[in-house]
Each structure stands twice: as C-alpha cells, then as structure tokens.
Protein backbone atom coordinates (compact mmCIF):
# COMPACT_ATOMS: atom_id res chain seq x y z
CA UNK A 1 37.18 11.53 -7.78
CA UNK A 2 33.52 11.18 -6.31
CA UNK A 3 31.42 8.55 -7.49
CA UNK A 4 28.38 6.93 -6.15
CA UNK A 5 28.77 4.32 -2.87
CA UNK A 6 26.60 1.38 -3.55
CA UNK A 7 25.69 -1.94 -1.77
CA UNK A 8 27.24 -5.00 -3.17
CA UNK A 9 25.00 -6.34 -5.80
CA UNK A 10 25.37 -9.34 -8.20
CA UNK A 11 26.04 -7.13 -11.10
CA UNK A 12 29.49 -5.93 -9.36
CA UNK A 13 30.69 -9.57 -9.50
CA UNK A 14 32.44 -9.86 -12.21
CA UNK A 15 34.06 -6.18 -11.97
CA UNK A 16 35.07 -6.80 -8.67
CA UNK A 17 37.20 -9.90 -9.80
CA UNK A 18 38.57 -8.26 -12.63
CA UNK A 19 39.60 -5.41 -10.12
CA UNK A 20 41.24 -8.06 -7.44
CA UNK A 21 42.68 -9.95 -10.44
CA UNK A 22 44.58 -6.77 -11.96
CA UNK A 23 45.78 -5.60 -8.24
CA UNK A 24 49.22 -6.08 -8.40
CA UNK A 25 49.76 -7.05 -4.55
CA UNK A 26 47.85 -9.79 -4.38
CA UNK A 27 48.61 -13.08 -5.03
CA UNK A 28 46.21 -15.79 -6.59
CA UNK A 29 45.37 -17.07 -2.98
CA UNK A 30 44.24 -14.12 -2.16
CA UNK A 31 42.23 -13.67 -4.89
CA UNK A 32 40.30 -16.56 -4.27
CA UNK A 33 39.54 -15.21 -1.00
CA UNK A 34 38.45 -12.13 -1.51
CA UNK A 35 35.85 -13.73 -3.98
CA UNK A 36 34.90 -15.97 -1.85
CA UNK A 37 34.05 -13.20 0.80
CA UNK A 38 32.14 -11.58 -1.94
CA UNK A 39 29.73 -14.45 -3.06
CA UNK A 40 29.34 -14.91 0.62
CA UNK A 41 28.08 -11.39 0.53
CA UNK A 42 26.04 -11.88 -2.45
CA UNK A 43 24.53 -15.05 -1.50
CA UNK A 44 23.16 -13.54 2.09
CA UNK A 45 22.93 -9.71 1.57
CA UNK A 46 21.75 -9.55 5.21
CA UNK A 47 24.64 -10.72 6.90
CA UNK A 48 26.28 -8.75 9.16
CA UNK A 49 29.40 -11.18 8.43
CA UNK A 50 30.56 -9.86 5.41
CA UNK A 51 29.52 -6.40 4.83
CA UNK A 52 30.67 -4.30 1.49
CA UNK A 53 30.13 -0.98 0.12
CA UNK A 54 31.53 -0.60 -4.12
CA UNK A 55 32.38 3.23 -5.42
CA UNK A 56 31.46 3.24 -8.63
CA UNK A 57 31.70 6.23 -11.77
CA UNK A 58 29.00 5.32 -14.24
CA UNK A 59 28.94 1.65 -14.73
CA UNK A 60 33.14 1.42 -13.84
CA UNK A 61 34.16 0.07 -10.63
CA UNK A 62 36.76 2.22 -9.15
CA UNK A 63 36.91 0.27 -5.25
CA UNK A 64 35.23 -1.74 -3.02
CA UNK A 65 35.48 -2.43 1.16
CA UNK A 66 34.36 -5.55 2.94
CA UNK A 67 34.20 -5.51 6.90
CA UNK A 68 32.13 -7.41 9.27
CA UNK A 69 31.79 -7.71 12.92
CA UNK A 70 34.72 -9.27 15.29
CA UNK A 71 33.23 -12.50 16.47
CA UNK A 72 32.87 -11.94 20.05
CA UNK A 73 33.38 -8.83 20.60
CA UNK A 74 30.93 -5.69 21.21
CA UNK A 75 31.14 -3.31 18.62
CA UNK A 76 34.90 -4.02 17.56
CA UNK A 77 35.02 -4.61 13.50
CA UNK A 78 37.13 -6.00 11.00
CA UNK A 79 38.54 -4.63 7.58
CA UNK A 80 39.19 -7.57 5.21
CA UNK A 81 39.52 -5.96 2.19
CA UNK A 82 39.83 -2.40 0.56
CA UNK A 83 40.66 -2.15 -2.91
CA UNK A 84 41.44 0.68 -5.02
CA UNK A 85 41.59 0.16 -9.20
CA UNK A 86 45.26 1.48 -9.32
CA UNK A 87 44.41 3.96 -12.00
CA UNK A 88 41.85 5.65 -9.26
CA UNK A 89 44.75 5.56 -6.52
CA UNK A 90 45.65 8.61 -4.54
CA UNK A 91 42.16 10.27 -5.79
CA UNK A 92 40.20 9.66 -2.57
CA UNK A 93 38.26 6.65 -3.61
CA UNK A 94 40.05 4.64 -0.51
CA UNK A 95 39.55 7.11 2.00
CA UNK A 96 35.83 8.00 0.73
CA UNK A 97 35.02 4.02 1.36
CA UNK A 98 36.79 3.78 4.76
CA UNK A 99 34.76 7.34 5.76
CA UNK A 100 31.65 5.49 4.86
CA UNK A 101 32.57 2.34 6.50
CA UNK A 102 33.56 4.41 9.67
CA UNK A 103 30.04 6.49 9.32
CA UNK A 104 28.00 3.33 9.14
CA UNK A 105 29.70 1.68 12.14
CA UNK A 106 29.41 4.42 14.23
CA UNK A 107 25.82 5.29 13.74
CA UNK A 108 25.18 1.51 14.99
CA UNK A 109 27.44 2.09 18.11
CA UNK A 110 30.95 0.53 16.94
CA UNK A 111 33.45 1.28 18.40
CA UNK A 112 36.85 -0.09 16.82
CA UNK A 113 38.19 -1.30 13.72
CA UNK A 114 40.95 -3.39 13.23
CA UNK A 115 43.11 -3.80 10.19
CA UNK A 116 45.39 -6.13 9.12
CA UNK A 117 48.26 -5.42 6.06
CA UNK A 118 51.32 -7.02 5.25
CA UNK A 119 54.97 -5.97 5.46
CA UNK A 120 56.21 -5.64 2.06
CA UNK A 121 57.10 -2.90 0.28
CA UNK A 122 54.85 -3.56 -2.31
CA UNK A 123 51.91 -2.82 1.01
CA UNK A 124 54.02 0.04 1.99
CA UNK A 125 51.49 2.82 0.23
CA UNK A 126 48.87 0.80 2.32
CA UNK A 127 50.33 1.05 5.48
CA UNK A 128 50.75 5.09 5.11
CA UNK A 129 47.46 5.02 3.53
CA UNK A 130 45.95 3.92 7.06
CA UNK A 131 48.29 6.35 9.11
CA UNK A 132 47.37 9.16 6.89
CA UNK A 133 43.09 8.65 7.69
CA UNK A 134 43.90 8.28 11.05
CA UNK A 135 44.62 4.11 12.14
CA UNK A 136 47.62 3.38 14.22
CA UNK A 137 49.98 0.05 14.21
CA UNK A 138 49.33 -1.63 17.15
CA UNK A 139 51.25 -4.59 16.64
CA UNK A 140 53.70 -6.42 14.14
CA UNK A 141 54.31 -10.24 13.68
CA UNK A 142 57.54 -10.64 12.29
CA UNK A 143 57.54 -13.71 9.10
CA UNK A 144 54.07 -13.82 9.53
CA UNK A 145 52.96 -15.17 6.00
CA UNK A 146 56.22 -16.08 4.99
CA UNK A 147 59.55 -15.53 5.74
CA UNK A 148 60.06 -11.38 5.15
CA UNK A 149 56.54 -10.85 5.10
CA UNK A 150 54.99 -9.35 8.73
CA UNK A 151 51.11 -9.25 9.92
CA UNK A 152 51.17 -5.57 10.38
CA UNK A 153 47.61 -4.36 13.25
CA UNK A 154 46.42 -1.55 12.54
CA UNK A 155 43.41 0.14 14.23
CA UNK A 156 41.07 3.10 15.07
CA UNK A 157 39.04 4.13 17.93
CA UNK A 158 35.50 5.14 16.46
CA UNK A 159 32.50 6.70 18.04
C-alpha cells in the first residue's frame, strides 16, 4: 500500500486526531500529547523540534511519524510517534514512514535514532515491528508507566 509522503500541513489536523483517537493502544493522555506535538508542528513548520511526515491515499490518512532532534546530542534523534490507521496495518505504511524518516536523517548526517514503546501486549506488534526494520532493545525499565507496564529502548545506528 503506497501512497504519497507529505509534510504535515493544517489540513491533516483533524485526520490525524481522528487517527490517534481510533488507535486502540493509546490512552486519552496520550492522545492529548500527540496533538499537542502536532499543533506544535503546525504552528512552527520550521522547527527542527517536532518534525512529521503523513502517508496519505487520496485525501485518507493512512499514518503519520513525528521525530525531532535529541536535545544535546549530535546527530542522535528521537521517534515520538508512528501511527498506523489499523485497517492499513501490516501493508508497509509503517515501515515506508520510518524508511523516509531514516533517509531524511541520514542525508543531514544523523546518526541514531532512539525509540521508546511500552511493554504491554497490546505494544507487542510494535515492538516486533521495530526488530523486523532493523532497531534493537537496548534497554527495559521495569513498571515504568505503571505497574506491568515497562519503557522498552529501542534504537538504530544510521548513516
């Protein structure tokens, strides 16, 4: 399922919450943060803080990534968010966003990316999503959000 990779624009606002509200694993919280992160993006497109690229067929919204730069760091990144409509799961939407993600941090001389997933089973396709394209867990902090729910580190050497 190939679409068209597009820069966040304020017309993908409202399908991007829609997509985050009807994604099972997250909870309301998280939600909120992920739109926050996006009207950050919206409101100061040239950021380097909050970057996102949206896959898109037609005018549906099948994904979306946000990363940024590691504050402090030279050329290690961040992956806050990838989501995947779960009707469009499995079809390569995830892996086509984290390939472009990877291609557009490596052309500008990054050099890691770090993600971070939690531990329950509902994340579990998540966590062997990331193995499968090539990120490694690094590290796991036990009751990290809650009891029975670990920070799971993943990363990826880029570059």
């Amino acid at each position: 399922m190939w679409g068209v990779l597009a820069k966040l624009e304020p017309r993908h606002r409202a399908k991007l919450a829609s997509l985050l509200e009807a994604t099972p694993e997250f909870t309301r919280p998280e939600v909120d943060v992920a739109l926050e992160l996006i009207d950050c993006g919206l409101a100061d497109p040239s950021s380097d803080d909050y970057r996102f690229f949206v896959h898109q067929e037609g005018e549906e919204v099948l994904g979306y990534v946000c990363f940024g730069a590691a504050p402090m760091t030279e050329g290690s990144f961040d992956l806050y968010w990838l989501v995947v409509d779960k009707r469009a799961r499995r079809s390569g939407v995830g892996r086509e966003l984290m390939a472009a993600v990877e291609r557009d941090l490596s052309s500008e001389g990054g050099r890691l990316i770090r993600v971070e997933t939690a531990g329950l089973d509902s994340y579990a396709a998540a966590r062997s999503f990331y193995e499968r394209i090539g990120y490694r867990e690094v590290a796991r902090l036990r009751d990290f959000y809650w009891r029975g729910n670990d920070l799971c580190i993943f990363t990826k050497y880029i570059g």
